[in-house]
PDB file of N, CA and C in Angstrom:
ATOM      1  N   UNK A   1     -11.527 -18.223 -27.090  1.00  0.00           N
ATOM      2  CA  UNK A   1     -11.193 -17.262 -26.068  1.00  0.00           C
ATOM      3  C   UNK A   1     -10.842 -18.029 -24.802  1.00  0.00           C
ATOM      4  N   UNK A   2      -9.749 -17.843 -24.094  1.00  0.00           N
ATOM      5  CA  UNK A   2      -9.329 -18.284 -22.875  1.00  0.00           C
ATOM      6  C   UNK A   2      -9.289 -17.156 -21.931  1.00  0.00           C
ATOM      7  N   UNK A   3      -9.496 -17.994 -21.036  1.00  0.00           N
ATOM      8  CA  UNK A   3      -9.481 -17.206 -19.440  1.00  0.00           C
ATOM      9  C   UNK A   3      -7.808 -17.306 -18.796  1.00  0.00           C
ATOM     10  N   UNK A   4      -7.306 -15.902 -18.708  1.00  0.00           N
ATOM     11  CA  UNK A   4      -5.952 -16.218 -18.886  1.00  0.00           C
ATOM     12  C   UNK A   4      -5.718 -15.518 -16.791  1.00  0.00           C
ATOM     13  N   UNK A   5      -6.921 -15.533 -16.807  1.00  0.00           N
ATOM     14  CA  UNK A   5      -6.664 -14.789 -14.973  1.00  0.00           C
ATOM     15  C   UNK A   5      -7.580 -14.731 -14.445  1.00  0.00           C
ATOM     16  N   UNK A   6      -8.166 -15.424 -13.135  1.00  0.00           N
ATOM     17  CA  UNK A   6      -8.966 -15.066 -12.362  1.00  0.00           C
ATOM     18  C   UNK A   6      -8.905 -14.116 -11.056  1.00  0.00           C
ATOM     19  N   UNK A   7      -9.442 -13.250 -10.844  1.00  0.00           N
ATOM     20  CA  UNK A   7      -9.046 -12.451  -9.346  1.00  0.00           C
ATOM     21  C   UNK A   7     -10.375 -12.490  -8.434  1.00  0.00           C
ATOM     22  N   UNK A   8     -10.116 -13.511  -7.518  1.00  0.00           N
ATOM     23  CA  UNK A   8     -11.255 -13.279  -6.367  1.00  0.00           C
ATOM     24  C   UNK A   8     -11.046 -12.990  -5.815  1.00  0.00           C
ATOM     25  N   UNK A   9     -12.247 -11.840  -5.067  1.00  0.00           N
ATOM     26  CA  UNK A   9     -12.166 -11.538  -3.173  1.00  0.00           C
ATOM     27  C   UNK A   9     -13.576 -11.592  -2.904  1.00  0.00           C
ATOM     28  N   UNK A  10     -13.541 -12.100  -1.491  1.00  0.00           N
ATOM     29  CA  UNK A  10     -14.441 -12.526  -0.760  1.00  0.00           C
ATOM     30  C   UNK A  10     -15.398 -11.633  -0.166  1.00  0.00           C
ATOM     31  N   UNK A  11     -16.262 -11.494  -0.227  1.00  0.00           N
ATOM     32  CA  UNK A  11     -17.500 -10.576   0.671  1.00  0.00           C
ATOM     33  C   UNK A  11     -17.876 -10.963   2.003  1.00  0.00           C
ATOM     34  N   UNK A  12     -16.939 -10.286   3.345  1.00  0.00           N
ATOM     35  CA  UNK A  12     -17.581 -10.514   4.182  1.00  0.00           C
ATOM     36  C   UNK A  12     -19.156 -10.494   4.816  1.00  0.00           C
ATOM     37  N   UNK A  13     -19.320 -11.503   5.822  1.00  0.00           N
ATOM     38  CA  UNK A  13     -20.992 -11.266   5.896  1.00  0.00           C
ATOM     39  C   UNK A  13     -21.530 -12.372   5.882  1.00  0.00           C
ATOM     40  N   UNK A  14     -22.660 -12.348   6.214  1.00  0.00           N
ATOM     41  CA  UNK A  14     -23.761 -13.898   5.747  1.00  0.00           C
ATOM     42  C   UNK A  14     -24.774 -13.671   4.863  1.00  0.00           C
ATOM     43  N   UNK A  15     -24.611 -12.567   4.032  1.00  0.00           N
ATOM     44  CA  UNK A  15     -25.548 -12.659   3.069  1.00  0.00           C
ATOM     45  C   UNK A  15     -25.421 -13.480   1.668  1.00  0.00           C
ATOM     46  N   UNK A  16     -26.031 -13.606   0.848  1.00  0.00           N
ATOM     47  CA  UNK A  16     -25.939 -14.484  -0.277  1.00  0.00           C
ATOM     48  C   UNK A  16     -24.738 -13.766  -1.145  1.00  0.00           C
ATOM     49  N   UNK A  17     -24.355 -12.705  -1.519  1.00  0.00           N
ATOM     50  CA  UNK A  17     -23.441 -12.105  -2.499  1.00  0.00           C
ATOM     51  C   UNK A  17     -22.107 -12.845  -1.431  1.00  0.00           C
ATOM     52  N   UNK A  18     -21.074 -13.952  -2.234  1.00  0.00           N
ATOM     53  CA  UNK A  18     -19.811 -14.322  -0.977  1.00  0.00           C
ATOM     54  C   UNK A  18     -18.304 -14.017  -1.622  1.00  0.00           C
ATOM     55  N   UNK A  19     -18.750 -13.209  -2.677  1.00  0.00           N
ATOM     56  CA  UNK A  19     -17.949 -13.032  -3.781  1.00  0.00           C
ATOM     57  C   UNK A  19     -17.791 -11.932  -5.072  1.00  0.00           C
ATOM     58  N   UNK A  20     -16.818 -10.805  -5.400  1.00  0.00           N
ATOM     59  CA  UNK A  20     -16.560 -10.556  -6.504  1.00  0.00           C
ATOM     60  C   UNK A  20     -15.221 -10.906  -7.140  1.00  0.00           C
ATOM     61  N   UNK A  21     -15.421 -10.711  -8.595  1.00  0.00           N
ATOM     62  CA  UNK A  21     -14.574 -11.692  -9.348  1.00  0.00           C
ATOM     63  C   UNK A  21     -14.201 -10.911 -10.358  1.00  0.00           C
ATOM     64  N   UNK A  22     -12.954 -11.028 -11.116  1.00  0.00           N
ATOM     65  CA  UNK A  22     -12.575  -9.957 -12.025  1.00  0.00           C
ATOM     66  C   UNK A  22     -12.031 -11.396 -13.221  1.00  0.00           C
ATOM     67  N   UNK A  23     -11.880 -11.173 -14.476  1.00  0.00           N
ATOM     68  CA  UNK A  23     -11.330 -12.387 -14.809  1.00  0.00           C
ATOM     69  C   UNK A  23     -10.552 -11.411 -16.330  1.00  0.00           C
ATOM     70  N   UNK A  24      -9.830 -12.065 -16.792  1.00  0.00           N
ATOM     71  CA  UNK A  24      -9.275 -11.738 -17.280  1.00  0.00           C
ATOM     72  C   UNK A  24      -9.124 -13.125 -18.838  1.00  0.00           C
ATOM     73  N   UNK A  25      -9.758 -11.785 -20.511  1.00  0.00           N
ATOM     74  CA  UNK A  25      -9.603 -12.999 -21.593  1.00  0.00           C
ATOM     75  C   UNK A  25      -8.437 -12.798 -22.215  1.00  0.00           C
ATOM     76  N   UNK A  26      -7.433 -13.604 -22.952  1.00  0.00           N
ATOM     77  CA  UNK A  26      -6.750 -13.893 -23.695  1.00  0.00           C
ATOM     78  C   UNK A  26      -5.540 -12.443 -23.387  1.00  0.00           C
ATOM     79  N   UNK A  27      -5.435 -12.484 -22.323  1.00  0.00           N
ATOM     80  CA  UNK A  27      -4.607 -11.428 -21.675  1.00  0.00           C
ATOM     81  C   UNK A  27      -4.294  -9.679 -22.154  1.00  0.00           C
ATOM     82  N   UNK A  28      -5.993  -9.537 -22.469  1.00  0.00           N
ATOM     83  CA  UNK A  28      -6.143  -8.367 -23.419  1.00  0.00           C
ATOM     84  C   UNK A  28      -7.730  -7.691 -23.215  1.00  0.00           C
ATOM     85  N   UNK A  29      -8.851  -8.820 -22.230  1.00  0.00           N
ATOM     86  CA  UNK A  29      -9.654  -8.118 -22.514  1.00  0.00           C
ATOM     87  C   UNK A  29     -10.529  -8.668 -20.513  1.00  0.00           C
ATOM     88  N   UNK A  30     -10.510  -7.651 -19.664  1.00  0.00           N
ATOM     89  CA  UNK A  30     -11.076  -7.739 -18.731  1.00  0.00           C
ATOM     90  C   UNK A  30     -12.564  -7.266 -18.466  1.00  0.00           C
ATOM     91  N   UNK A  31     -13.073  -8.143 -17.602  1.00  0.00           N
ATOM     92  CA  UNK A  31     -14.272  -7.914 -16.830  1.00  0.00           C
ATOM     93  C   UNK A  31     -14.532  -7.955 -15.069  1.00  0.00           C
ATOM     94  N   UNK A  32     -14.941  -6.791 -15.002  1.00  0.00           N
ATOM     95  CA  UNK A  32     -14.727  -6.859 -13.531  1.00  0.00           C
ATOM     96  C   UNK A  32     -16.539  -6.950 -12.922  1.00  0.00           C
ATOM     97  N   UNK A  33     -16.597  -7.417 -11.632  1.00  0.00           N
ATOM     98  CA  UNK A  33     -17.976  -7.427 -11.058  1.00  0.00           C
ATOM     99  C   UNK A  33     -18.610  -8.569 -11.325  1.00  0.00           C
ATOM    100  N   UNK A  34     -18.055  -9.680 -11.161  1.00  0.00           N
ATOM    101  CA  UNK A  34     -18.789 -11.023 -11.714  1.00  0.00           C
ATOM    102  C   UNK A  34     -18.938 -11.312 -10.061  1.00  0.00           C
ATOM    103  N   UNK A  35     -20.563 -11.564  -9.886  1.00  0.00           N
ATOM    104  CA  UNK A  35     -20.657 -11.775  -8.486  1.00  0.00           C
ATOM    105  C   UNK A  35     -20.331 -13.370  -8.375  1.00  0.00           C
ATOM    106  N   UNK A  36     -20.307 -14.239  -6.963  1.00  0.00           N
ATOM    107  CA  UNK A  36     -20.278 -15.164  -7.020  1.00  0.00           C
ATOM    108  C   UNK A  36     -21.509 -15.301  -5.476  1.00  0.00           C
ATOM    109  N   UNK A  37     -23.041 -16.096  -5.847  1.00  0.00           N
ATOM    110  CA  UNK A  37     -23.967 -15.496  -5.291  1.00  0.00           C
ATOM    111  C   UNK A  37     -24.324 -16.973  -4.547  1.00  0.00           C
ATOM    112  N   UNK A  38     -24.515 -17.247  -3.183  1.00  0.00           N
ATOM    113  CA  UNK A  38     -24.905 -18.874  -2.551  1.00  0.00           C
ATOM    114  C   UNK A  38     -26.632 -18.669  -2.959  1.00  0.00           C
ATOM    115  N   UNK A  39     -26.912 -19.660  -3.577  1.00  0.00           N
ATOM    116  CA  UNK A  39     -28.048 -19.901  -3.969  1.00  0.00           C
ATOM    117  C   UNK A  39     -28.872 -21.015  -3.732  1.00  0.00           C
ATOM    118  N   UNK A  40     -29.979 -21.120  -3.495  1.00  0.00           N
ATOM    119  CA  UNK A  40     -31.068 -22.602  -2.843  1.00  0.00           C
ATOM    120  C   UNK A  40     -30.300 -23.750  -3.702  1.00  0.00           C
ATOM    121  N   UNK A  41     -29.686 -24.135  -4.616  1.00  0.00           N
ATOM    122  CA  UNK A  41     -29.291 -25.122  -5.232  1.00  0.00           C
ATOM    123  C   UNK A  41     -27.983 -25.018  -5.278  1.00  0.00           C
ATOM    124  N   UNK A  42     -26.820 -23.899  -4.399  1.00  0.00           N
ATOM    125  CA  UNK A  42     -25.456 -23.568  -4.378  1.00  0.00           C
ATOM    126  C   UNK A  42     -25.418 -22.421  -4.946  1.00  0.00           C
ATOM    127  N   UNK A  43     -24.164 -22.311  -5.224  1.00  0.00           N
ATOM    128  CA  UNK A  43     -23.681 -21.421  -6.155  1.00  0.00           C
ATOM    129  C   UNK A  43     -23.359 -21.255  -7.302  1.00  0.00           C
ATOM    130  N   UNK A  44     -23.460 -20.023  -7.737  1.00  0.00           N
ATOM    131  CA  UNK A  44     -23.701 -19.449  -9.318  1.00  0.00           C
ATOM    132  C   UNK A  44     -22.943 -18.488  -9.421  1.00  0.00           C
ATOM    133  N   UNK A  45     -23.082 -17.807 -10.896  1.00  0.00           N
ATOM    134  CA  UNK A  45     -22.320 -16.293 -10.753  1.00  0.00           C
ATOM    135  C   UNK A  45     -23.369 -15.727 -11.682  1.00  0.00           C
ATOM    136  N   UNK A  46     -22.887 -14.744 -11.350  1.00  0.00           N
ATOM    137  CA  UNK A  46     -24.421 -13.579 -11.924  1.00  0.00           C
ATOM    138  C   UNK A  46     -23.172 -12.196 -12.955  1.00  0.00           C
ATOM    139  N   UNK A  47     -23.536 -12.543 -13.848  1.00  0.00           N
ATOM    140  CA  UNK A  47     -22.572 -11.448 -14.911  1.00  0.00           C
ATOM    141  C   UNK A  47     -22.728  -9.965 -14.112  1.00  0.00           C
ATOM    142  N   UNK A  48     -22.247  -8.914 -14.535  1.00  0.00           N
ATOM    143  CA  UNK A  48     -21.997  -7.636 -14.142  1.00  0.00           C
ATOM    144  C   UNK A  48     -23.526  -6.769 -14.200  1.00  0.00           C
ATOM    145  N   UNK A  49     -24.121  -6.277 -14.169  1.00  0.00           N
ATOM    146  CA  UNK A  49     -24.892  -5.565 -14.438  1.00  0.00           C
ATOM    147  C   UNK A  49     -25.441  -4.201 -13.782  1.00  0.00           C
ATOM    148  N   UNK A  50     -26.516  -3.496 -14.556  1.00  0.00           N
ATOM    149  CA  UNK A  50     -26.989  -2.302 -14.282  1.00  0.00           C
ATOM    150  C   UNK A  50     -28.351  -2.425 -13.968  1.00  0.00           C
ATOM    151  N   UNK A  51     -28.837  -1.011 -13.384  1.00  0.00           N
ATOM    152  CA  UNK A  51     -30.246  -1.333 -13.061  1.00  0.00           C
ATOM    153  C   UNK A  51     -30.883   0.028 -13.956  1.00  0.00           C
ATOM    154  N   UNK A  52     -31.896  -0.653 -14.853  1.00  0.00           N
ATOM    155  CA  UNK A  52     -32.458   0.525 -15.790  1.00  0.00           C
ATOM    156  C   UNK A  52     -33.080   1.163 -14.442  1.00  0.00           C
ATOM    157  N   UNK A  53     -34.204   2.246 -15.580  1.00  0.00           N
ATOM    158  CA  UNK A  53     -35.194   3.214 -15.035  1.00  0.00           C
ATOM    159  C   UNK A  53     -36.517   2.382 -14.561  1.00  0.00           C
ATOM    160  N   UNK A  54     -36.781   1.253 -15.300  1.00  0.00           N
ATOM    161  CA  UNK A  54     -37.896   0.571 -14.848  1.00  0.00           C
ATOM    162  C   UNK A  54     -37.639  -0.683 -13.734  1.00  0.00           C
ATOM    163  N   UNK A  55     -36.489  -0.411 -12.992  1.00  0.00           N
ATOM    164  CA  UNK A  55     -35.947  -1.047 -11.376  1.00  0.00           C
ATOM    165  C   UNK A  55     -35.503  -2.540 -12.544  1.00  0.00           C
ATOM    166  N   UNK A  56     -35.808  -3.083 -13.386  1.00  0.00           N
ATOM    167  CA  UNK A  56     -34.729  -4.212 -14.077  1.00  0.00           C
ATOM    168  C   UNK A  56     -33.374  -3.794 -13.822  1.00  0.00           C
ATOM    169  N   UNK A  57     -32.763  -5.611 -13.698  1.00  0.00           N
ATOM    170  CA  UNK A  57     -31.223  -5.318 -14.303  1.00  0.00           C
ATOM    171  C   UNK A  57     -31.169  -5.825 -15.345  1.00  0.00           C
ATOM    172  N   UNK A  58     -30.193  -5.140 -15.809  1.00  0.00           N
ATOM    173  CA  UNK A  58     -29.606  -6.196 -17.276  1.00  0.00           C
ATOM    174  C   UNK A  58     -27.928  -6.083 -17.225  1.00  0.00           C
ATOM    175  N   UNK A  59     -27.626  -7.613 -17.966  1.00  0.00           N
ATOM    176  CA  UNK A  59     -26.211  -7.547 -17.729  1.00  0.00           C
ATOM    177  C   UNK A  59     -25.114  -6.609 -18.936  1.00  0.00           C
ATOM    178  N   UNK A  60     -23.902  -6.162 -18.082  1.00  0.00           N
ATOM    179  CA  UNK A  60     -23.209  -5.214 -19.163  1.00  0.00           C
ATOM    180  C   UNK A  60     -22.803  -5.916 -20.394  1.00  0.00           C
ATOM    181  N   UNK A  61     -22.193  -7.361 -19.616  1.00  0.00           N
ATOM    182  CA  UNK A  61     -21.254  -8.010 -20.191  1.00  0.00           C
ATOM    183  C   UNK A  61     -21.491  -9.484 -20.244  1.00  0.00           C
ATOM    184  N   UNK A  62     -21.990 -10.020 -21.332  1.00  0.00           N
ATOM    185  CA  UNK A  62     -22.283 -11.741 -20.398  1.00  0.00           C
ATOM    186  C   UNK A  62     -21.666 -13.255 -21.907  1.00  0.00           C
ATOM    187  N   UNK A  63     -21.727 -13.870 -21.830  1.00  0.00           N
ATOM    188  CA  UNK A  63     -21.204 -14.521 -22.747  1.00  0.00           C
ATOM    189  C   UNK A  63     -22.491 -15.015 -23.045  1.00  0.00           C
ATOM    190  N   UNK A  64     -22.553 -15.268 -25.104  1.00  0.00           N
ATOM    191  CA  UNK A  64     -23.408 -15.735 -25.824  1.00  0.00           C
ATOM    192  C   UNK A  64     -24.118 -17.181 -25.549  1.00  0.00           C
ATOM    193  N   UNK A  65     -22.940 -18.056 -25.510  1.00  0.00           N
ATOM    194  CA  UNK A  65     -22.903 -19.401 -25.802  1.00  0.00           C
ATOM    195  C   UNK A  65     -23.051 -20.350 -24.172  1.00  0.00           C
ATOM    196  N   UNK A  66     -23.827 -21.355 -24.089  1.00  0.00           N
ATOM    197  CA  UNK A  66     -23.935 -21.640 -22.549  1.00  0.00           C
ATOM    198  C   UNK A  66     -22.906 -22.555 -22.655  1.00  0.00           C
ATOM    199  N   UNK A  67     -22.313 -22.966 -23.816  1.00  0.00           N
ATOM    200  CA  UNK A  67     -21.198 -24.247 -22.784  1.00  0.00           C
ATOM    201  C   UNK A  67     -20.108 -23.192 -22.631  1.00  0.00           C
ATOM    202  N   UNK A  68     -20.085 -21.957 -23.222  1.00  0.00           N
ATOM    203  CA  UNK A  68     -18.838 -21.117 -22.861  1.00  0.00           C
ATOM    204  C   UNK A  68     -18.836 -20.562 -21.110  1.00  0.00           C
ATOM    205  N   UNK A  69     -20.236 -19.985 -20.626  1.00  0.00           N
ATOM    206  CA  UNK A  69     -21.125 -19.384 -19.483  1.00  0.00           C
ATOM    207  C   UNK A  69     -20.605 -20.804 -18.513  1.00  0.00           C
ATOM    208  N   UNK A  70     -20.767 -21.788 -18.660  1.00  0.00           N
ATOM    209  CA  UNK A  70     -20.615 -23.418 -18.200  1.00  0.00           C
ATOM    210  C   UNK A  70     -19.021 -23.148 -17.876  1.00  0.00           C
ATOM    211  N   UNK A  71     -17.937 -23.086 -18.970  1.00  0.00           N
ATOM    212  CA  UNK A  71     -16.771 -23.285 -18.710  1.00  0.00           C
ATOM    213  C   UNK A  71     -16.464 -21.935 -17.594  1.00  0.00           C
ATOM    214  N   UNK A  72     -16.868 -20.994 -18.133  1.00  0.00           N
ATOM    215  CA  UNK A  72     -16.393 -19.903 -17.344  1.00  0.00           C
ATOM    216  C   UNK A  72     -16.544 -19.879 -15.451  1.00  0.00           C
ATOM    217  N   UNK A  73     -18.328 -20.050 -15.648  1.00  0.00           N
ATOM    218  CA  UNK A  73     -18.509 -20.782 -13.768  1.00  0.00           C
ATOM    219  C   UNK A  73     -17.936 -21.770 -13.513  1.00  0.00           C
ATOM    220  N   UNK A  74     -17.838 -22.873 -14.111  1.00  0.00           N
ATOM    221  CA  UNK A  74     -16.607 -23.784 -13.205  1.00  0.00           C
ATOM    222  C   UNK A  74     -15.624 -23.480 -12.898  1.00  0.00           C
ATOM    223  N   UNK A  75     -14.842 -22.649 -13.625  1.00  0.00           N
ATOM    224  CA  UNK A  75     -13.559 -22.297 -13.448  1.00  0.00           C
ATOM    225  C   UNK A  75     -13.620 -20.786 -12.041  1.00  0.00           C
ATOM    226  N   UNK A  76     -14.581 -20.378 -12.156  1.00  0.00           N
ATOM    227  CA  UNK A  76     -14.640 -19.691 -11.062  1.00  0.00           C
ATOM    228  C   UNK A  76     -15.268 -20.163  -9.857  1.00  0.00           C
ATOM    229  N   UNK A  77     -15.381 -20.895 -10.040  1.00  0.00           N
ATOM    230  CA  UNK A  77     -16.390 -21.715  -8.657  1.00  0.00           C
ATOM    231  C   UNK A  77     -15.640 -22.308  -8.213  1.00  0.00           C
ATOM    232  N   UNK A  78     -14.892 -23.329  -8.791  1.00  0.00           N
ATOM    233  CA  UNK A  78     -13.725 -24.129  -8.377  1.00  0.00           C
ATOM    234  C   UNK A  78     -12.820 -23.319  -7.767  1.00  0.00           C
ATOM    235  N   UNK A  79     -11.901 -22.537  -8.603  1.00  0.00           N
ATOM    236  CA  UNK A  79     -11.202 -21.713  -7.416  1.00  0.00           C
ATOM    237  C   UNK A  79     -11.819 -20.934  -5.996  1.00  0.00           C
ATOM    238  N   UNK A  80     -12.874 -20.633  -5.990  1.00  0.00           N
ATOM    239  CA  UNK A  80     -13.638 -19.800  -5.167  1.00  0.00           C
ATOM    240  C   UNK A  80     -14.085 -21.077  -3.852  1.00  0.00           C
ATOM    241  N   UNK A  81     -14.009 -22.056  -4.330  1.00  0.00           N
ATOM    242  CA  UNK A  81     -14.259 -23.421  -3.525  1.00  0.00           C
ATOM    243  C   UNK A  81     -12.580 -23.837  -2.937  1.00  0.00           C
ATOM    244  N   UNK A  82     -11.603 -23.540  -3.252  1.00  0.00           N
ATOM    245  CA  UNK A  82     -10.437 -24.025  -3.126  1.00  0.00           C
ATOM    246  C   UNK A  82      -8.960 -23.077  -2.462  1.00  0.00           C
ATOM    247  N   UNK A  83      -9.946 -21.368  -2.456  1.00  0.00           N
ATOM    248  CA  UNK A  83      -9.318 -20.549  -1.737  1.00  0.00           C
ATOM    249  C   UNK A  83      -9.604 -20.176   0.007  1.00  0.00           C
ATOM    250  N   UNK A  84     -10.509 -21.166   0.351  1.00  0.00           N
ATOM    251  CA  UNK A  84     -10.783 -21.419   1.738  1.00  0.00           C
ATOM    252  C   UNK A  84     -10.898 -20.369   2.619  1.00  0.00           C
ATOM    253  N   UNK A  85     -10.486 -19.613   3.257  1.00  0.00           N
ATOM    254  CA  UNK A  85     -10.318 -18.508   4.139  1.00  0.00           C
ATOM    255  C   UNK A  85      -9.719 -17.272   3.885  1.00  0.00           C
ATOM    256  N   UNK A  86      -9.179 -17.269   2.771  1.00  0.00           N
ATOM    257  CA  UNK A  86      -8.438 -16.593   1.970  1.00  0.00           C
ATOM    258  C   UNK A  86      -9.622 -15.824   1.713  1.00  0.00           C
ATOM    259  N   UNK A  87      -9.259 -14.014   1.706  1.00  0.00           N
ATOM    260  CA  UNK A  87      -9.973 -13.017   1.033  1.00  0.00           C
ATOM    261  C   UNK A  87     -10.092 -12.749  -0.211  1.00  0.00           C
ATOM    262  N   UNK A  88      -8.805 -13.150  -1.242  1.00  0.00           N
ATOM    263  CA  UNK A  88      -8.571 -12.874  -1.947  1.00  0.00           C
ATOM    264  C   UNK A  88      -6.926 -13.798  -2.723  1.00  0.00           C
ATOM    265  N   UNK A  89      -7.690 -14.026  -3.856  1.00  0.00           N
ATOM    266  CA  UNK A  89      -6.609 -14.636  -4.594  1.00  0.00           C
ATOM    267  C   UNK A  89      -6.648 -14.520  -5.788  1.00  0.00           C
ATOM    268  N   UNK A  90      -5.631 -15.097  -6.717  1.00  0.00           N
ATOM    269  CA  UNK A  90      -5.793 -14.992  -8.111  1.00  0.00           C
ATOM    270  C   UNK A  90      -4.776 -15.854  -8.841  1.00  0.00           C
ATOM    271  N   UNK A  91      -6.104 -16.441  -9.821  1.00  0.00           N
ATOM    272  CA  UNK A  91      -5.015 -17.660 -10.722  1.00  0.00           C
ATOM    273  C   UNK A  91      -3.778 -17.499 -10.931  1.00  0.00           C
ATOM    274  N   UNK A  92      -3.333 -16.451 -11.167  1.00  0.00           N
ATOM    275  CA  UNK A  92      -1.994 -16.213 -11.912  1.00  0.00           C
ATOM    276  C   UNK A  92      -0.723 -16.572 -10.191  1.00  0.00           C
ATOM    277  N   UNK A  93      -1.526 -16.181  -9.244  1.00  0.00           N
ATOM    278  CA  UNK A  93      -0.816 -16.266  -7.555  1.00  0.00           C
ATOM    279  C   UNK A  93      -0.902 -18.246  -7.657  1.00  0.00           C
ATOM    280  N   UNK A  94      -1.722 -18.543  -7.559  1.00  0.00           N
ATOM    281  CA  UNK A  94      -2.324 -20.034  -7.452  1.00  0.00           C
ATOM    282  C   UNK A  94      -1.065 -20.859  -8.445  1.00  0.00           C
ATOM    283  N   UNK A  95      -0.803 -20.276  -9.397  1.00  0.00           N
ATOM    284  CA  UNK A  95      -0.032 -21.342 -10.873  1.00  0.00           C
ATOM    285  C   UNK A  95       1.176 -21.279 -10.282  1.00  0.00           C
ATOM    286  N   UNK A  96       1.816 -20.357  -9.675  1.00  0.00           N
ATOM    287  CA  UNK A  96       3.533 -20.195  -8.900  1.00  0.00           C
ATOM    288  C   UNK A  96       3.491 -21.253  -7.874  1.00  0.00           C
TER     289      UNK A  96
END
């Protein structure tokens, strides 16, 4: 499975959420709400999720495999590191 599109925009503010992210697989299957969250050790991304009845979240959508979870945050971190001031961008804008 390839990541055939990333779409970031930026969360104004100084709170920890500095980011949502939409990405796009094999140009057929999207996920939207991938936070991108500043954390005591940097940043991470936190899959989509809901909040049951017993105040847990759990995620909607998250990938099985960690070197897949691995490829996927770099590739969003990196761009999200490289769109600077920019609110909003997206791989497919970035490749032109």
């Amino acid at each position: 499975m390839e990541v055939t599109d990333i779409r970031i925009k930026k969360v104004e503010g100084d709170g920890k959420l500095k980011a949502y992210v939409t990405v796009t697989f094999d140009d057929c299957f999207v996920v939207h709400n991938i936070k991108v969250i500043e954390g005591k050790n940097g940043a991470f991304i936190a899959m989509p999720s809901r909040k049951t009845k017993d105040g847990e979240y759990k995620d909607v959508a998250h990938p099985i495999k960690a070197d897949f979870r691995e490829r996927l945050q770099s590739s969003i971190l990196s761009m999200y590191e490289n769109m600077g001031e920019k609110l909003e961008v997206s791989s497919s804008e970035s490749a032109n």
